[in-house]
N, C-alpha and C. Protein backbone atom coordinates (compact mmCIF):
# COMPACT_ATOMS: atom_id res chain seq x y z
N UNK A 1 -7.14 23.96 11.09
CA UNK A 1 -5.80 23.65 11.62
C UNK A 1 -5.38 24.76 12.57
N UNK A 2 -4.99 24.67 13.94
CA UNK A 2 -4.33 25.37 14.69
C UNK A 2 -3.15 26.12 14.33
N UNK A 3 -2.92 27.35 14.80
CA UNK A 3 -1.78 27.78 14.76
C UNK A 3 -0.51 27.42 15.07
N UNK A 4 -0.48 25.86 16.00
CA UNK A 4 0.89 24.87 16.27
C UNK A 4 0.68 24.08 15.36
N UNK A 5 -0.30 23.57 14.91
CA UNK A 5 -0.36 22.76 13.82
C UNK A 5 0.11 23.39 12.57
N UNK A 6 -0.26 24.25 12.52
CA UNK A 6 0.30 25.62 10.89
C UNK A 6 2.03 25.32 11.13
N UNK A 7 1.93 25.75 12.54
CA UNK A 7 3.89 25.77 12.20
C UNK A 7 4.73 24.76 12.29
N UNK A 8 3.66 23.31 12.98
CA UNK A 8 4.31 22.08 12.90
C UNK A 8 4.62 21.87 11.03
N UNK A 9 3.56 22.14 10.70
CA UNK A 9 3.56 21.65 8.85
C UNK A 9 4.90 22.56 8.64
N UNK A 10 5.11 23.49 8.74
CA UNK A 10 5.70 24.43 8.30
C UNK A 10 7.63 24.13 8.35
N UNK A 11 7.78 23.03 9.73
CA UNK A 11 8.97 23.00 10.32
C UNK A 11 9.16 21.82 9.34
N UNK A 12 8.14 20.95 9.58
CA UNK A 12 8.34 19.90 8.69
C UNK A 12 8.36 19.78 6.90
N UNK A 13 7.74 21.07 6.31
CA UNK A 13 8.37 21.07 4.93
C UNK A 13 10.10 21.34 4.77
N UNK A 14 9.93 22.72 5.82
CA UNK A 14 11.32 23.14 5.97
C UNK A 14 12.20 22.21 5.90
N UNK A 15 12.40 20.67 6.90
CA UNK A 15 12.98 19.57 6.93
C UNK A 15 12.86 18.58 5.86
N UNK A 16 12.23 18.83 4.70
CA UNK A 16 12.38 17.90 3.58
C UNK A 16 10.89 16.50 3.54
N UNK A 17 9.71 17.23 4.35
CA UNK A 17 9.11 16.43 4.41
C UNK A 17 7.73 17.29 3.79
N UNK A 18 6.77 15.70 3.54
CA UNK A 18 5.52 16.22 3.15
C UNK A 18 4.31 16.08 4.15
N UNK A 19 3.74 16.67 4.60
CA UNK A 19 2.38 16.55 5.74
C UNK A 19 1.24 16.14 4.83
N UNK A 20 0.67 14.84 4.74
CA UNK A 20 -0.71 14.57 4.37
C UNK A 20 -1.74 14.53 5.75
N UNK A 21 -2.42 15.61 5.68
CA UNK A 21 -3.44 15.10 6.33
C UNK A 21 -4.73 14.92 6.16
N UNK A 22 -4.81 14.64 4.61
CA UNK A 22 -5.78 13.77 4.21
C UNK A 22 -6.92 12.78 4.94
N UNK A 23 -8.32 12.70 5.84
CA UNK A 23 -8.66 11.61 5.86
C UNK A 23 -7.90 11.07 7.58
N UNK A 24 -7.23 11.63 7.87
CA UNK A 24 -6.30 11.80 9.08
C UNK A 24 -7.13 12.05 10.04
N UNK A 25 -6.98 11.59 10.99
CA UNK A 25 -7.88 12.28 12.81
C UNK A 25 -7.16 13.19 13.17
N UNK A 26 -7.11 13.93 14.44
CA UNK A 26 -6.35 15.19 14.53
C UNK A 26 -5.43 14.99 15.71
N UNK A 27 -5.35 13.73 15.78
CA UNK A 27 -3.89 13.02 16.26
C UNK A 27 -3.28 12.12 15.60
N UNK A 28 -3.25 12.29 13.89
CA UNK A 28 -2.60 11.22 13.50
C UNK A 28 -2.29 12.03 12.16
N UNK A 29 -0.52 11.98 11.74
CA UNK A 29 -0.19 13.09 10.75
C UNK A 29 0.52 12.14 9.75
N UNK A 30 0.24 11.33 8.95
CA UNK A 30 1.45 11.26 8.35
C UNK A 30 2.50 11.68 7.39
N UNK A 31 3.61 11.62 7.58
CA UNK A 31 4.91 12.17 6.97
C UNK A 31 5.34 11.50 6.01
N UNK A 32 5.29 12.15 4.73
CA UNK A 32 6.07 11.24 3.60
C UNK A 32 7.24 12.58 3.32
N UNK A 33 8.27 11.69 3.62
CA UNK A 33 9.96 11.98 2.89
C UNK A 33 9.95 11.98 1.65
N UNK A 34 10.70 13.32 1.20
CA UNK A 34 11.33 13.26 -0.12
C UNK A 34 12.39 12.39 -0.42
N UNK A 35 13.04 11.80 0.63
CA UNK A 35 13.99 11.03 0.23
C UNK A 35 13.96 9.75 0.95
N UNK A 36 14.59 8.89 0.05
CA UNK A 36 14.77 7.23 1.08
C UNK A 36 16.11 7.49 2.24
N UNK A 37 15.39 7.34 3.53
CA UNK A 37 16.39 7.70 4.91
C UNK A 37 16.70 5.68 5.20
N UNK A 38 15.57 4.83 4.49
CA UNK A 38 16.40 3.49 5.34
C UNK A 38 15.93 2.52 4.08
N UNK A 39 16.39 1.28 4.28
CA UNK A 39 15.95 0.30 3.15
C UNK A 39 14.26 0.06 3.33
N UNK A 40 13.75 -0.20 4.71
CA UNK A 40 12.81 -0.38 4.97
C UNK A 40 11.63 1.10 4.40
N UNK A 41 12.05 2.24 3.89
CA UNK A 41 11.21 3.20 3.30
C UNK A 41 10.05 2.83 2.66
N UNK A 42 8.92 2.81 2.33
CA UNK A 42 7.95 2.36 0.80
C UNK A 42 8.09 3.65 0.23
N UNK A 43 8.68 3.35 -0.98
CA UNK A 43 7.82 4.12 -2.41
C UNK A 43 6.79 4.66 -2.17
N UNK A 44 6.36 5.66 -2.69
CA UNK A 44 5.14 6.18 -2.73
C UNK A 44 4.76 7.43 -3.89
N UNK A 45 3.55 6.89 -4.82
CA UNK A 45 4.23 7.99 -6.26
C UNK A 45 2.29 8.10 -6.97
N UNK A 46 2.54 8.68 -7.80
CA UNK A 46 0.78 8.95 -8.47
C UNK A 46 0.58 10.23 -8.15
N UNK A 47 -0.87 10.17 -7.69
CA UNK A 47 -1.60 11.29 -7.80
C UNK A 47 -1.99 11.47 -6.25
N UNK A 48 -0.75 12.79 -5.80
CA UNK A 48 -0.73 13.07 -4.47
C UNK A 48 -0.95 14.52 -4.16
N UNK A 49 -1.27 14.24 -3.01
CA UNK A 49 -1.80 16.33 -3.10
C UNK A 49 -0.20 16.78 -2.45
N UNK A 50 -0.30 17.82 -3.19
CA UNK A 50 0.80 18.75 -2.76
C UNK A 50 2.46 18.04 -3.37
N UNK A 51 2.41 17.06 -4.43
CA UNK A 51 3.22 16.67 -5.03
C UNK A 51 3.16 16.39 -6.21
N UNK A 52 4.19 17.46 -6.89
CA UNK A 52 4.21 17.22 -8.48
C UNK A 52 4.37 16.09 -9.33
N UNK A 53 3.50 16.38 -10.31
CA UNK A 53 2.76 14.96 -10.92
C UNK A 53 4.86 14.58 -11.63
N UNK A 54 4.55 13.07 -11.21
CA UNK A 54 5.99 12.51 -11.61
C UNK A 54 6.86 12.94 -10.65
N UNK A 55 7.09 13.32 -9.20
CA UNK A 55 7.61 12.83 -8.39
C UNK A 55 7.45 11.89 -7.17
N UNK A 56 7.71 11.37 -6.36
CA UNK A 56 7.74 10.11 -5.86
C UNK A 56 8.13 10.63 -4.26
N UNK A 57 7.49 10.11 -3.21
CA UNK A 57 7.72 10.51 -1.72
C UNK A 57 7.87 9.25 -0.99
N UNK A 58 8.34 8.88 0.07
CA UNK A 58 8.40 7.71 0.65
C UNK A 58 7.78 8.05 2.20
N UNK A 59 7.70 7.07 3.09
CA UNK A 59 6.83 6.60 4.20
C UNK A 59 7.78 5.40 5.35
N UNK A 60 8.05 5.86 6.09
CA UNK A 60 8.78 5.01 7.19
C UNK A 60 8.11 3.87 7.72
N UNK A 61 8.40 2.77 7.67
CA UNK A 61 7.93 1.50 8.33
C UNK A 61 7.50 2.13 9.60
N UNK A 62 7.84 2.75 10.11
CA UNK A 62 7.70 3.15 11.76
C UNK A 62 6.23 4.40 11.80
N UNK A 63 6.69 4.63 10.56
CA UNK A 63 4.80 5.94 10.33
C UNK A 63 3.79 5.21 9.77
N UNK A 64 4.05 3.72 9.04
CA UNK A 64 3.03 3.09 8.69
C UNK A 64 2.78 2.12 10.23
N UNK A 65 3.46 1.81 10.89
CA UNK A 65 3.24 0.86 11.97
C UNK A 65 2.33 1.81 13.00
N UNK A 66 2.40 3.34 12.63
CA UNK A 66 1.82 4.25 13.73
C UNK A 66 -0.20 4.32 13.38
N UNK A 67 -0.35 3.97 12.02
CA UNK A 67 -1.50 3.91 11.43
C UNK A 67 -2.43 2.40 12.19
N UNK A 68 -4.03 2.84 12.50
CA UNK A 68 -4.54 1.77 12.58
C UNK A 68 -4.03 0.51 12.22
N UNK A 69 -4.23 -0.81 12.70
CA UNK A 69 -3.69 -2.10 12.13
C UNK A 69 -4.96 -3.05 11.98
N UNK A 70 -5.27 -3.72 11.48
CA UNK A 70 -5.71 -4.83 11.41
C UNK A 70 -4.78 -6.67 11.13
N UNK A 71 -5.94 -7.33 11.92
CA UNK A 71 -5.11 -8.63 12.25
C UNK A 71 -6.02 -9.65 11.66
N UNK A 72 -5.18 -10.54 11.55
CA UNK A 72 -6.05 -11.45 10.55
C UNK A 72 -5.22 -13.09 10.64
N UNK A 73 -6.01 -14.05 10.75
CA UNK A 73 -5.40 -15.52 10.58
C UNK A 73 -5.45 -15.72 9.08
N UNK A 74 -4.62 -16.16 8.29
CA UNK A 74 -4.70 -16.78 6.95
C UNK A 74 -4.24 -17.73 6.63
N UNK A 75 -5.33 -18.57 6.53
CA UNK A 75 -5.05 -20.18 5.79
C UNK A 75 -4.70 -20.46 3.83
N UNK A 76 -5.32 -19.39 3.53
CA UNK A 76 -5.29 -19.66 1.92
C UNK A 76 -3.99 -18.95 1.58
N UNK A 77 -2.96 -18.07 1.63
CA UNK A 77 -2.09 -17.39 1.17
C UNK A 77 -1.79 -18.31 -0.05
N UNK A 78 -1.11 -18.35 -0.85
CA UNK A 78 -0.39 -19.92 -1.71
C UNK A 78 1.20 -18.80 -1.46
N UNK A 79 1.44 -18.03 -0.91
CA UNK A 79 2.88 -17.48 -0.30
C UNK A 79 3.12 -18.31 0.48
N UNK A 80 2.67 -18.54 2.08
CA UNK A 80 2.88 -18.91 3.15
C UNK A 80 3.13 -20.61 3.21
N UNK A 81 1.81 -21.22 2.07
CA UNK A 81 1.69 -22.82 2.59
C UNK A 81 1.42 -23.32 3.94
N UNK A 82 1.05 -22.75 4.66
CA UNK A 82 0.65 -23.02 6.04
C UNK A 82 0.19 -21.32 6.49
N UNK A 83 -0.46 -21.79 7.80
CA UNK A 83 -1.28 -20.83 8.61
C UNK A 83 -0.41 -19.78 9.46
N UNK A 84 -0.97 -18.36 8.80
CA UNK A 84 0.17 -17.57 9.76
C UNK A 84 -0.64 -16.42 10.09
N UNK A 85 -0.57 -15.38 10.74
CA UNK A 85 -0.95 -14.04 11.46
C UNK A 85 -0.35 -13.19 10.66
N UNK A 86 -1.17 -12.17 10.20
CA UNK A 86 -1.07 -11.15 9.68
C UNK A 86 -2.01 -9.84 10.37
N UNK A 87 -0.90 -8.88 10.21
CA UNK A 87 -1.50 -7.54 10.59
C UNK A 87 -0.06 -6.81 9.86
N UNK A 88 -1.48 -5.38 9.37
CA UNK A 88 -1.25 -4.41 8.55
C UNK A 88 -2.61 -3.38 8.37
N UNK A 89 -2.27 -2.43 7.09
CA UNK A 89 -3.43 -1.59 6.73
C UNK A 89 -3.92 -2.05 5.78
N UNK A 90 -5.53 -1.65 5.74
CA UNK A 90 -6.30 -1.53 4.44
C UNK A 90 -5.85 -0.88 3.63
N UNK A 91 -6.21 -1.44 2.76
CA UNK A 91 -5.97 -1.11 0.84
C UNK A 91 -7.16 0.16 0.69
N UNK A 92 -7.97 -0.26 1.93
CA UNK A 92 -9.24 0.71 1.43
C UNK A 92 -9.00 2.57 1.89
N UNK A 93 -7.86 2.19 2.76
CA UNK A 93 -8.12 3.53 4.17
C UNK A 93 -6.84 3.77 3.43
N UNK A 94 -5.60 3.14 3.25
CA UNK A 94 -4.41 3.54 3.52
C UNK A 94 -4.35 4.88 1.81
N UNK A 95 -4.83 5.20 1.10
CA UNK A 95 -5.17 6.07 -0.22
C UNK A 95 -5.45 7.39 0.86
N UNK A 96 -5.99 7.29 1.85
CA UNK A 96 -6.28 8.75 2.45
C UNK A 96 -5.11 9.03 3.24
N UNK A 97 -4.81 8.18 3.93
CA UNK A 97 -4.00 8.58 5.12
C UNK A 97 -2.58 8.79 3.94
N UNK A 98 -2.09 8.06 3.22
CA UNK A 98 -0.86 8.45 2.75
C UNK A 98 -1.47 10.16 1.60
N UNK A 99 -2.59 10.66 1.66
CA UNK A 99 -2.68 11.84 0.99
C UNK A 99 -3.15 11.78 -0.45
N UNK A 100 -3.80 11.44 -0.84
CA UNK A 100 -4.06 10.70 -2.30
C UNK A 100 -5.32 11.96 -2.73
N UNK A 101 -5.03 12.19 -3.84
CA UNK A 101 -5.85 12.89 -4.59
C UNK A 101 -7.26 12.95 -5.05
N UNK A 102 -8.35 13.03 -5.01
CA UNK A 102 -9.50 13.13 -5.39
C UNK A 102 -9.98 12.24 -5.85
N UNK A 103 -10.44 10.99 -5.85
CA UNK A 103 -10.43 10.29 -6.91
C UNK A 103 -9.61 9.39 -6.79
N UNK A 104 -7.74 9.25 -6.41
CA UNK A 104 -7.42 8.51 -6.36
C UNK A 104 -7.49 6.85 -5.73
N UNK A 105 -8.20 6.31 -5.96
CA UNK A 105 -8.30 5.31 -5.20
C UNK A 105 -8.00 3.95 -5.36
N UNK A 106 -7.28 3.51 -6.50
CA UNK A 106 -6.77 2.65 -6.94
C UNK A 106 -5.05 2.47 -6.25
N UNK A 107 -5.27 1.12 -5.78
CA UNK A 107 -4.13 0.95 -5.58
C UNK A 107 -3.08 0.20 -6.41
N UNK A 108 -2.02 0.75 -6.95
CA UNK A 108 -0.79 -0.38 -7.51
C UNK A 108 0.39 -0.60 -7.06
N UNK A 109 0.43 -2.28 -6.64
CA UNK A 109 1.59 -2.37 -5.42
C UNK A 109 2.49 -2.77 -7.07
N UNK A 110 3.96 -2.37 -6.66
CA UNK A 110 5.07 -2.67 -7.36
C UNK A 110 6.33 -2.91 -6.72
N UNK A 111 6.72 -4.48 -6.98
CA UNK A 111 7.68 -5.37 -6.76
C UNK A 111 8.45 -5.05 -7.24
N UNK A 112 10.11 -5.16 -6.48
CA UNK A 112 11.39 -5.15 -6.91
C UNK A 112 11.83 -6.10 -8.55
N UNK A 113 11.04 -6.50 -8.40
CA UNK A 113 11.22 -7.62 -10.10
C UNK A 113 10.42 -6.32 -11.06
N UNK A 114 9.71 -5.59 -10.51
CA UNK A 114 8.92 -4.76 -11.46
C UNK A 114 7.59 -4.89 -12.07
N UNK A 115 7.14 -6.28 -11.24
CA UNK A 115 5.46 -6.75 -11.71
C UNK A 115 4.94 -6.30 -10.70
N UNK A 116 3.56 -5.49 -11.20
CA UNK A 116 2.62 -4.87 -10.66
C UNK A 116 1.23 -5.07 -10.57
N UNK A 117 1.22 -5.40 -9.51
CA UNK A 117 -0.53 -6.03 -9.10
C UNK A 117 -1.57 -4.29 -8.66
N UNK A 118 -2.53 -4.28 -9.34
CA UNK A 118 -3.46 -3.72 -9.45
C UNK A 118 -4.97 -3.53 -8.33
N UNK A 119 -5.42 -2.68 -7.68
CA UNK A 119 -6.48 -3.02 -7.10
C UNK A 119 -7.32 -1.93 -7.52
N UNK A 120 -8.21 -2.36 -7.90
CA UNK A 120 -9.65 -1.31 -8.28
C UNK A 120 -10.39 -1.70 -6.68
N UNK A 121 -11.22 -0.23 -6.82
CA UNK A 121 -12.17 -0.42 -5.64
C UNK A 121 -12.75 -1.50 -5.50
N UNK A 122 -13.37 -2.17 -7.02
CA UNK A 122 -14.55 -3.52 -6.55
C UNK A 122 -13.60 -4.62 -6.00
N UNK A 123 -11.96 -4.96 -6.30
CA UNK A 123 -11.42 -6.18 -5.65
C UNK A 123 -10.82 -5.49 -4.40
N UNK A 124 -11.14 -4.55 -4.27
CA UNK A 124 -10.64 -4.08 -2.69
C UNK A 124 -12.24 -3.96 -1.65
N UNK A 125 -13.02 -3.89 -2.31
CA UNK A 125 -14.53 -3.78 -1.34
C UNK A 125 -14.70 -5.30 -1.52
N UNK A 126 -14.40 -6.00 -2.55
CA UNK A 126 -14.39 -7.68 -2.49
C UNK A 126 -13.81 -8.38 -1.61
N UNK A 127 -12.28 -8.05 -1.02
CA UNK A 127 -11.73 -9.07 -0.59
C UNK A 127 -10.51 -8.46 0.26
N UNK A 128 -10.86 -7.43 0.60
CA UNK A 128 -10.23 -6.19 1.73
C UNK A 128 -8.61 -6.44 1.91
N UNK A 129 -7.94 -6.33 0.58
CA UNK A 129 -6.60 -6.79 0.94
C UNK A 129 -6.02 -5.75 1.86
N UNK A 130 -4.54 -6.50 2.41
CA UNK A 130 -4.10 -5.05 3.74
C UNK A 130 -2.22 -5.17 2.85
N UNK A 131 -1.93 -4.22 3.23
CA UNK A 131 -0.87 -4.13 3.02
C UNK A 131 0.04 -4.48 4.62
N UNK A 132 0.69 -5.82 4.26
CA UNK A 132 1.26 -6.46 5.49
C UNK A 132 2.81 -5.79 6.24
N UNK A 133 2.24 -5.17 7.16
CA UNK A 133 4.05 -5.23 7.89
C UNK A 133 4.10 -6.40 9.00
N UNK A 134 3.46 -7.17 9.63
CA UNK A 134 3.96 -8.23 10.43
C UNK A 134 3.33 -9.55 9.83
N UNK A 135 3.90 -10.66 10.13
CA UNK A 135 3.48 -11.83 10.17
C UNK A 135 4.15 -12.85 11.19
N UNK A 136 2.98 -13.29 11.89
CA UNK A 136 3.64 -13.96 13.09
C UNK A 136 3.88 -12.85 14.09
N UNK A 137 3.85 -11.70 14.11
CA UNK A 137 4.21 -10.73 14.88
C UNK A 137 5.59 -10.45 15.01
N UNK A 138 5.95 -10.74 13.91
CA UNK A 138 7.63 -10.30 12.99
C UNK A 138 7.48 -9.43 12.06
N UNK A 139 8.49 -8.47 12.37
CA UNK A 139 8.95 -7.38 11.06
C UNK A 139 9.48 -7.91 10.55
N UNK A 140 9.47 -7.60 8.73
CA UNK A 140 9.70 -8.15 7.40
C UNK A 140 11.23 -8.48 7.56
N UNK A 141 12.53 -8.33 8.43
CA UNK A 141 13.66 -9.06 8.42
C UNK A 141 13.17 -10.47 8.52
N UNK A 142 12.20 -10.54 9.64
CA UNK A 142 12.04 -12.08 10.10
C UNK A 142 10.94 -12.87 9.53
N UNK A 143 10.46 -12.37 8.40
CA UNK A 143 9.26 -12.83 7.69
C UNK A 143 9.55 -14.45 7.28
N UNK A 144 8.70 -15.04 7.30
CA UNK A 144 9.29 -16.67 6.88
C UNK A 144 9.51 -16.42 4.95
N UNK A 145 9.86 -17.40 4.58
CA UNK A 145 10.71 -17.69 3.49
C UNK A 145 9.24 -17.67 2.45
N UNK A 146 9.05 -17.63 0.90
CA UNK A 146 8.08 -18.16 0.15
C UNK A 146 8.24 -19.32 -0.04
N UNK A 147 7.23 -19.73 -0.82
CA UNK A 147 7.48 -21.39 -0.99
C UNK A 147 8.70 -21.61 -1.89
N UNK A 148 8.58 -20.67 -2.17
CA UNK A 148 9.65 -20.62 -3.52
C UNK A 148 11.32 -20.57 -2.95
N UNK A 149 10.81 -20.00 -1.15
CA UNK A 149 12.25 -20.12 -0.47
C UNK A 149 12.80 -18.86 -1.30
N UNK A 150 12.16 -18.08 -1.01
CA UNK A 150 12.90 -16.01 -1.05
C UNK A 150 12.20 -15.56 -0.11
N UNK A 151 12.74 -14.63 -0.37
CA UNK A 151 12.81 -13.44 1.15
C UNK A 151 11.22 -12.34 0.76
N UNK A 152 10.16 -12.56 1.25
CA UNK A 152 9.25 -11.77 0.80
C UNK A 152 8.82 -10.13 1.54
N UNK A 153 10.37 -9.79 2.22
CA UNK A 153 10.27 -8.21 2.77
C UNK A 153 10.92 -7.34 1.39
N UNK A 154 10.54 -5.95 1.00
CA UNK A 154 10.06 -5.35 2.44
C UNK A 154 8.72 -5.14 2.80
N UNK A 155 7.63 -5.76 1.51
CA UNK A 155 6.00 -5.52 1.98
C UNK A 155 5.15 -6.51 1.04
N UNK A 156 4.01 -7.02 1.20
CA UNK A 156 3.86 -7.73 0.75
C UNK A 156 2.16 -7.49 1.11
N UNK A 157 1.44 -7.72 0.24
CA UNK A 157 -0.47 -8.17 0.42
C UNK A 157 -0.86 -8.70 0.33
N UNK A 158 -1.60 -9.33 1.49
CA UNK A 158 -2.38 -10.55 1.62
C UNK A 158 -3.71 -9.98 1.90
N UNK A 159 -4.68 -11.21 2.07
CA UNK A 159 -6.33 -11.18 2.78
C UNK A 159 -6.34 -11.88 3.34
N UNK A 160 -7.78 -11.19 4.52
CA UNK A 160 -8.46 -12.15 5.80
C UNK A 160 -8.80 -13.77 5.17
N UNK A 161 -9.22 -13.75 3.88
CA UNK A 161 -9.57 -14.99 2.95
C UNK A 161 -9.24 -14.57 1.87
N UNK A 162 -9.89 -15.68 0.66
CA UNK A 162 -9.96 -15.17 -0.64
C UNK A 162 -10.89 -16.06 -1.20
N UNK A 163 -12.31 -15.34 -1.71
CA UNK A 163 -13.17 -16.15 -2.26
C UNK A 163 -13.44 -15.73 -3.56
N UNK A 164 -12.98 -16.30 -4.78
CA UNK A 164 -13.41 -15.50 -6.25
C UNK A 164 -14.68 -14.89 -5.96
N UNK A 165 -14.68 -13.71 -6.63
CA UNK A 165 -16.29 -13.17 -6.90
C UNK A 165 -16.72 -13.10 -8.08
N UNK A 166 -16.06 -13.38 -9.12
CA UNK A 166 -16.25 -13.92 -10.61
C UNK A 166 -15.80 -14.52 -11.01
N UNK A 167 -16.07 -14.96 -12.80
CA UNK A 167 -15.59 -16.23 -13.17
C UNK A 167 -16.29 -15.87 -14.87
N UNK A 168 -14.87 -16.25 -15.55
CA UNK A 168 -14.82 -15.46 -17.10
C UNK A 168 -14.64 -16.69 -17.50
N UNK A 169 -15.69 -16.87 -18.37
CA UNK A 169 -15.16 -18.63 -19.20
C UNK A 169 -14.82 -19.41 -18.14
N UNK A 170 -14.20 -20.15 -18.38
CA UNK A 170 -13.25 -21.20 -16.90
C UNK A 170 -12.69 -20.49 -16.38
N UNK A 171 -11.95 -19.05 -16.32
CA UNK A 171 -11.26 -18.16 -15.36
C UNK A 171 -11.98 -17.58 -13.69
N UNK A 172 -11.17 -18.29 -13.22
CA UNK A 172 -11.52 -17.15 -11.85
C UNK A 172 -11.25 -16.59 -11.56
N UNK A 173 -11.88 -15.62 -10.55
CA UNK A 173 -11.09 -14.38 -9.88
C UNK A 173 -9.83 -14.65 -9.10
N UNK A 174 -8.38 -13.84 -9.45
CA UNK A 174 -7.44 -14.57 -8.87
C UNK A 174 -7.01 -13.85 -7.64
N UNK A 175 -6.42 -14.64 -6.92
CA UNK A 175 -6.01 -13.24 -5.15
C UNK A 175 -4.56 -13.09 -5.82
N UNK A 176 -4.52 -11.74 -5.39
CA UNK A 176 -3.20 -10.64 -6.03
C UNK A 176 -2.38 -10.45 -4.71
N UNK A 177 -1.81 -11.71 -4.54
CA UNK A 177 -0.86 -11.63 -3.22
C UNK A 177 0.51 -11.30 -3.39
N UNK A 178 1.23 -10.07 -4.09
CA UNK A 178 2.47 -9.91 -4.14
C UNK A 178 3.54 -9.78 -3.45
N UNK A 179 4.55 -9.96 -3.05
CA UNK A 179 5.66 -9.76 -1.80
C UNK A 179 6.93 -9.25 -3.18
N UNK A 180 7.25 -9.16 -2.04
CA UNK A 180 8.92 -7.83 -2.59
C UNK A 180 8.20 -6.30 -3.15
N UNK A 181 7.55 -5.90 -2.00
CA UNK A 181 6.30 -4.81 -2.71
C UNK A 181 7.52 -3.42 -2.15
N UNK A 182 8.16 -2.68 -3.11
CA UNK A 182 8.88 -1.44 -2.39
C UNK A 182 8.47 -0.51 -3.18
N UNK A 183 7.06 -0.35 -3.33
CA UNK A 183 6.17 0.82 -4.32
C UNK A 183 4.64 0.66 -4.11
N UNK A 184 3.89 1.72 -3.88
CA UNK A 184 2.71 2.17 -4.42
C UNK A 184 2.52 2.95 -4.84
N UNK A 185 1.62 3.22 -6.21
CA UNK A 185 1.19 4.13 -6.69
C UNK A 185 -0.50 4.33 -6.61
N UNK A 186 -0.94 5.79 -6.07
CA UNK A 186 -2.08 5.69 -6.61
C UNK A 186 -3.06 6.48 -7.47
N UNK A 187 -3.87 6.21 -8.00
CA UNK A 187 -4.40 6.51 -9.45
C UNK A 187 -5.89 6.73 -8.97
N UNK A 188 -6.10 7.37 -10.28
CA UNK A 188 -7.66 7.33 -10.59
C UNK A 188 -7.75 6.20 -11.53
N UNK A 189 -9.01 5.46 -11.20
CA UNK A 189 -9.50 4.02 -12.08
C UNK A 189 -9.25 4.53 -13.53
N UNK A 190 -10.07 5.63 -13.84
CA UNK A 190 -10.37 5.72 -15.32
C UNK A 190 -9.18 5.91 -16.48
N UNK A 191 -8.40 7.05 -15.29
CA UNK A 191 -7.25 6.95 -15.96
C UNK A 191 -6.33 5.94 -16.09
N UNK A 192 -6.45 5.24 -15.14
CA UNK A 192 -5.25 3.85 -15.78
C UNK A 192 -6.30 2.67 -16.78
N UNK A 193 -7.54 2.65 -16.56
CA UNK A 193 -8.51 2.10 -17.38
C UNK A 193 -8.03 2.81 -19.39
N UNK A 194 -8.25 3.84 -18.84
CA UNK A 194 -8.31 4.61 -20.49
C UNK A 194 -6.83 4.66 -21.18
N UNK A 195 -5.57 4.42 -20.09
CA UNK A 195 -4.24 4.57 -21.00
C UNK A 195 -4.27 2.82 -21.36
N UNK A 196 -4.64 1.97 -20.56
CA UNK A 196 -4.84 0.79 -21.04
C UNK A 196 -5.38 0.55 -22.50
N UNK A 197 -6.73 1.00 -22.70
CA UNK A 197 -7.35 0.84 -23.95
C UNK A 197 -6.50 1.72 -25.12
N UNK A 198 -5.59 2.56 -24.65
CA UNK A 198 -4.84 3.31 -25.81
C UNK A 198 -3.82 2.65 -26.11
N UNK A 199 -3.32 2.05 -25.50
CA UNK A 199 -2.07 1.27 -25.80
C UNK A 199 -2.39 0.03 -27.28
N UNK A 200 -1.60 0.20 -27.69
CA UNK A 200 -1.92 -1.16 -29.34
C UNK A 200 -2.18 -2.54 -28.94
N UNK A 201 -3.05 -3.30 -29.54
CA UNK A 201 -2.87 -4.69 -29.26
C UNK A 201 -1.32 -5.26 -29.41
């Protein structure tokens, strides 16, 4: 890191912010806030470098829109019911660039209702979900309605497709398309694997 780069980090803790540059190119910094500055903020909480375990940093729609994008047509959503355009980040990349810990690579998106969809590496190398900020080439004010007719901003994950890659008894693999997403956390597998198995039937 350069010596403008040393004192850019430096201005910017001073200001209440965190510098990940995790996994980052050396024109691309992102900034997670200690505090929520707009509604549109994401959550952002787990196992982060340079943030104490059990506090929580957030990420500006406008610093995630600054990150690579990918675009994608999707016919299968069961959100949408018809064919729409999506672009956003990988589930796979976005663990570095937001600063994620060693290991961390599990993603868990968490909805304003408080249900939390899960991604381990194998359903993220399976079925490359992105974490969506446009559809139609609309920000989440103008996102179309669910079928259900609600409002599915401020984030939401979809895929390019969705093809089960297993199948348990009659169960298939299901696509983990959540909307009202104003949280991620991310983890190490084992550890959310192993507090699982501790918990009582």
């Amino acid at each position: 890191m350069t010596h403008t780069s040393r004192s850019l980090v430096a201005l910017l803790v001073l200001c209440g912010m965190t510098v990940c540059t995790a996994a980052l190119g050396p024109e691309q910094r992102l900034v997670l806030q200690t505090t929520r500055r707009a509604p549109s903020d994401l959550e952002v909480g787990g196992s982060l470098q340079g943030v104490p375990q059990g506090e929580t940093r957030f990420v500006s729609y406008k610093s995630l829109l600054s990150l690579p994008q990918e675009n994608y047509t999707v016919a299968d959503d069961t959100n949408f019911g018809k064919t729409v355009h999506i672009s956003g980040i990988s589930l796979e990349k976005l663990p570095g660039w937001l600063g994620a810990q060693n290991g961390a690579t599990m993603v868990i998106a968490i909805c304003d209702d408080k249900y939390a969809a899960h991604y381990p590496a194998s359903y993220v190398h399976a079925h490359h979900p992105l974490l969506v900020l446009k559809v139609n080439g609309l920000e989440p004010d103008h996102w179309p309605l669910s079928v259900d007719r609600l409002p599915m901003a401020p984030y939401m994950v979809s895929h390019p497709s969705f093809k089960p890659s297993f199948r348990v008894l009659s169960h298939d693999d299901e696509a983990q398309v959540p909307w009202g997403v104003v949280r991620l956390d991310l983890r190490r597998e084992q550890t959310v694997y192993a507090v699982r198995r501790d918990k009582p039937a």
